[in-house]
Protein backbone atom coordinates (compact mmCIF):
# COMPACT_ATOMS: atom_id res chain seq x y z
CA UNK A 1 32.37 54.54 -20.35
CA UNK A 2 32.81 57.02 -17.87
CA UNK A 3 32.44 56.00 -14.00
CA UNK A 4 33.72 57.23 -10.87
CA UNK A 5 35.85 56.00 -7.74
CA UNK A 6 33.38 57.12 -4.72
CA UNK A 7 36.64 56.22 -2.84
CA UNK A 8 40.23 57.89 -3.02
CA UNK A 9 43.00 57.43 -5.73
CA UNK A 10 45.19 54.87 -3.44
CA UNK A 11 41.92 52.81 -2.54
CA UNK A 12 40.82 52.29 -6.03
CA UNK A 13 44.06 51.04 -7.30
CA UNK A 14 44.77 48.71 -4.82
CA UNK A 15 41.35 47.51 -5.57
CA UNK A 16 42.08 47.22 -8.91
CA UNK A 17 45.63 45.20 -8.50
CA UNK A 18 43.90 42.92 -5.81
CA UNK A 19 43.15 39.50 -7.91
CA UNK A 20 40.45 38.26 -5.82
CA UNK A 21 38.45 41.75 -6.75
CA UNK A 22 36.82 41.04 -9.62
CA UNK A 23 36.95 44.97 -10.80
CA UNK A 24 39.03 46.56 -12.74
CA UNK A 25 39.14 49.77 -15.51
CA UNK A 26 41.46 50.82 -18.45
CA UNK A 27 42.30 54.15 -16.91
CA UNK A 28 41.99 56.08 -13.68
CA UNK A 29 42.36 59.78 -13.53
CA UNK A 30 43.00 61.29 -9.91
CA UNK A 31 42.47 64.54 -8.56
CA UNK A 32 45.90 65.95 -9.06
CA UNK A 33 45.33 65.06 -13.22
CA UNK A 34 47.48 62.13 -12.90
CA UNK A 35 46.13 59.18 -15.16
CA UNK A 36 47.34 55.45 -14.46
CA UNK A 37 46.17 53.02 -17.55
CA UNK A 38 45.52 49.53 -15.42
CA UNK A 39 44.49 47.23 -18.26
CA UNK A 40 45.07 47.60 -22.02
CA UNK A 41 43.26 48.91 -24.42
CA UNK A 42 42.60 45.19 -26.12
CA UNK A 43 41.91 44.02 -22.95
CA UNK A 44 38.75 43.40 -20.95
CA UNK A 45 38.54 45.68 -17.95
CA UNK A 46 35.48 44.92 -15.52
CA UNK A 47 33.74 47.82 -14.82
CA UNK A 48 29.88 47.34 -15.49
CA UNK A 49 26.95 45.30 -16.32
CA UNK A 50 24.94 46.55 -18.84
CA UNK A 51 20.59 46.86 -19.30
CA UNK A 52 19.86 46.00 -23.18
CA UNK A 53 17.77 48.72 -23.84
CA UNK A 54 19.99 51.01 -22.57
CA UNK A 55 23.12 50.07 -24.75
CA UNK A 56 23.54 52.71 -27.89
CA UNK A 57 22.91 51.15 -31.36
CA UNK A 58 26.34 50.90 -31.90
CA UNK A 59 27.14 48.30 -29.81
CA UNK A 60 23.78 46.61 -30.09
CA UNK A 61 24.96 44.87 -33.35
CA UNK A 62 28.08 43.46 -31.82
CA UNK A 63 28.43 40.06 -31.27
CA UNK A 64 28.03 39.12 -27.37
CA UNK A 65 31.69 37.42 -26.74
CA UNK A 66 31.20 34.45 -24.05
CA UNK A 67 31.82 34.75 -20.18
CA UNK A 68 32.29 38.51 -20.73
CA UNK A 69 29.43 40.96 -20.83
CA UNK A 70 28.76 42.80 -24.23
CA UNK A 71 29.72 46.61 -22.26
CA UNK A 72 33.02 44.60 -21.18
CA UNK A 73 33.96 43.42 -24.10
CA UNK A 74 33.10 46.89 -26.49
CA UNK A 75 33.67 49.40 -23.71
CA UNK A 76 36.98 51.13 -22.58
CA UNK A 77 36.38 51.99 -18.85
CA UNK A 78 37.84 55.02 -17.49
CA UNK A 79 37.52 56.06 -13.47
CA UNK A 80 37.52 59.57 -12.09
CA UNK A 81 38.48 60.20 -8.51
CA UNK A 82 35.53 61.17 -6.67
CA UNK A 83 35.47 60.55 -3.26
CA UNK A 84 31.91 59.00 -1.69
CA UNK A 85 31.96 62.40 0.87
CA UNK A 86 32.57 64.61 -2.35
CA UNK A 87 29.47 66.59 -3.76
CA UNK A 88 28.25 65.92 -7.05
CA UNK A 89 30.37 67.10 -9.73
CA UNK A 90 33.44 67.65 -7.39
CA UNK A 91 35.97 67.37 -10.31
CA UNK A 92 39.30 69.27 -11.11
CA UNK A 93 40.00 71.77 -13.47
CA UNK A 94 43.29 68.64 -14.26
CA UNK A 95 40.76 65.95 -14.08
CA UNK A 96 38.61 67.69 -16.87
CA UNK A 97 41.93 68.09 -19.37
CA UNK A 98 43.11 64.92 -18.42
CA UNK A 99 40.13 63.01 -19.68
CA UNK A 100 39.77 65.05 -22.54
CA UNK A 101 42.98 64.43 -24.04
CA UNK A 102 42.59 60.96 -22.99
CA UNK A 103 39.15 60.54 -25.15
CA UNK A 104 40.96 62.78 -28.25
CA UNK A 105 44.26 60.33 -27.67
CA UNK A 106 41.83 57.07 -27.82
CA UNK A 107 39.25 58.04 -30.44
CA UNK A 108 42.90 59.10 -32.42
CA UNK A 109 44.23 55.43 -31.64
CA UNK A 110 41.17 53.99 -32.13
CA UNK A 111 39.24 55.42 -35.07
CA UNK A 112 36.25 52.85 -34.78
CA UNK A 113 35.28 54.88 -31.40
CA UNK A 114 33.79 58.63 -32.18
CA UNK A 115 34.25 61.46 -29.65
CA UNK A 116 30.18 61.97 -29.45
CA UNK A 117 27.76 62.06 -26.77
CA UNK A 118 26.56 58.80 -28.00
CA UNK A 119 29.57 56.80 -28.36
CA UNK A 120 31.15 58.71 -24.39
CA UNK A 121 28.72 57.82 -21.61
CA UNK A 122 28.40 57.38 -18.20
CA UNK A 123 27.90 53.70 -16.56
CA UNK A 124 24.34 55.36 -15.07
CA UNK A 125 23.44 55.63 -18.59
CA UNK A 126 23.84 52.42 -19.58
CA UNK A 127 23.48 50.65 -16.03
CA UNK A 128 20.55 51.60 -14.47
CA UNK A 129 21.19 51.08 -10.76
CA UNK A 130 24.18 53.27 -11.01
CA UNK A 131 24.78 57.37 -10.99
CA UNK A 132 27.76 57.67 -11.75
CA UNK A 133 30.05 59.72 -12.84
CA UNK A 134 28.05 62.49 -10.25
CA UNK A 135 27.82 65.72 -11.45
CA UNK A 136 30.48 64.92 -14.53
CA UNK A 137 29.95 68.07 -16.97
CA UNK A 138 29.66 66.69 -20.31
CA UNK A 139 29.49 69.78 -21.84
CA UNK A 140 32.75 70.72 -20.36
CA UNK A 141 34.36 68.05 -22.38
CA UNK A 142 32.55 69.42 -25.31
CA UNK A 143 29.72 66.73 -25.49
């Protein structure tokens, strides 16, 4: 699940190392291209709340783990750096080959997840009071 920051690269991390924020992702990718992996793979990052009807079949069949919600526990979260004052779809050339060998790297480590528009989405897909990532091109990424 794609999201991003709406705040800079130094913000969101020390967001994401304080323990009484209860927010985290796998990866961040910053402007410059430079990826940071905060939480492992295996792990559960907290990054959304999902809507039911918006999760894709393939994770509708999963089993709901308890005190973690099913998009926790199934998703791999990855942030962009997008500042709040940035206009939609204000990402770098880096950002854009960063995250795409990060999603060939993970679907190659992880064979279970497919490199498709329906298994690669953005939280406002599947969280319905969120927009995120703005302006992302999935196209770009060849989705």
């Amino acid at each position: 699940m794609l999201h991003d920051t709406e705040g800079s690269l130094s913000a969101t991390l020390s967001e994401f190392t304080n323990p009484l924020v209860p927010k985290s992702a796998h990866y961040v990718i910053g402007k410059s291209g430079r990826v940071i992996q905060m939480v492992k793979d295996a792990d559960i990052a907290y990054h959304a709340k999902g809507t039911w009807a918006l999760l894709p079949d393939c994770l509708k069949a999963l089993p709901d783990p308890m005190f973690c919600s099913r998009l926790n526990a199934y998703t791999i979260g990855i942030e962009l750096e997008l500042l709040a004052t940035d206009p939609d779809g204000y990402f770098t050339d880096l950002q854009y080959q960063k995250l795409g060998q990060l999603l060939v790297s993970l679907t190659t480590k992880h064979p279970e997840i497919r490199l498709t528009r329906e298994w690669v989405k953005g939280h406002g897909e599947l969280q319905s009071d969120r927009t995120d990532p703005r302006g992302l091109d999935f196209f770009r990424l060849g989705l």
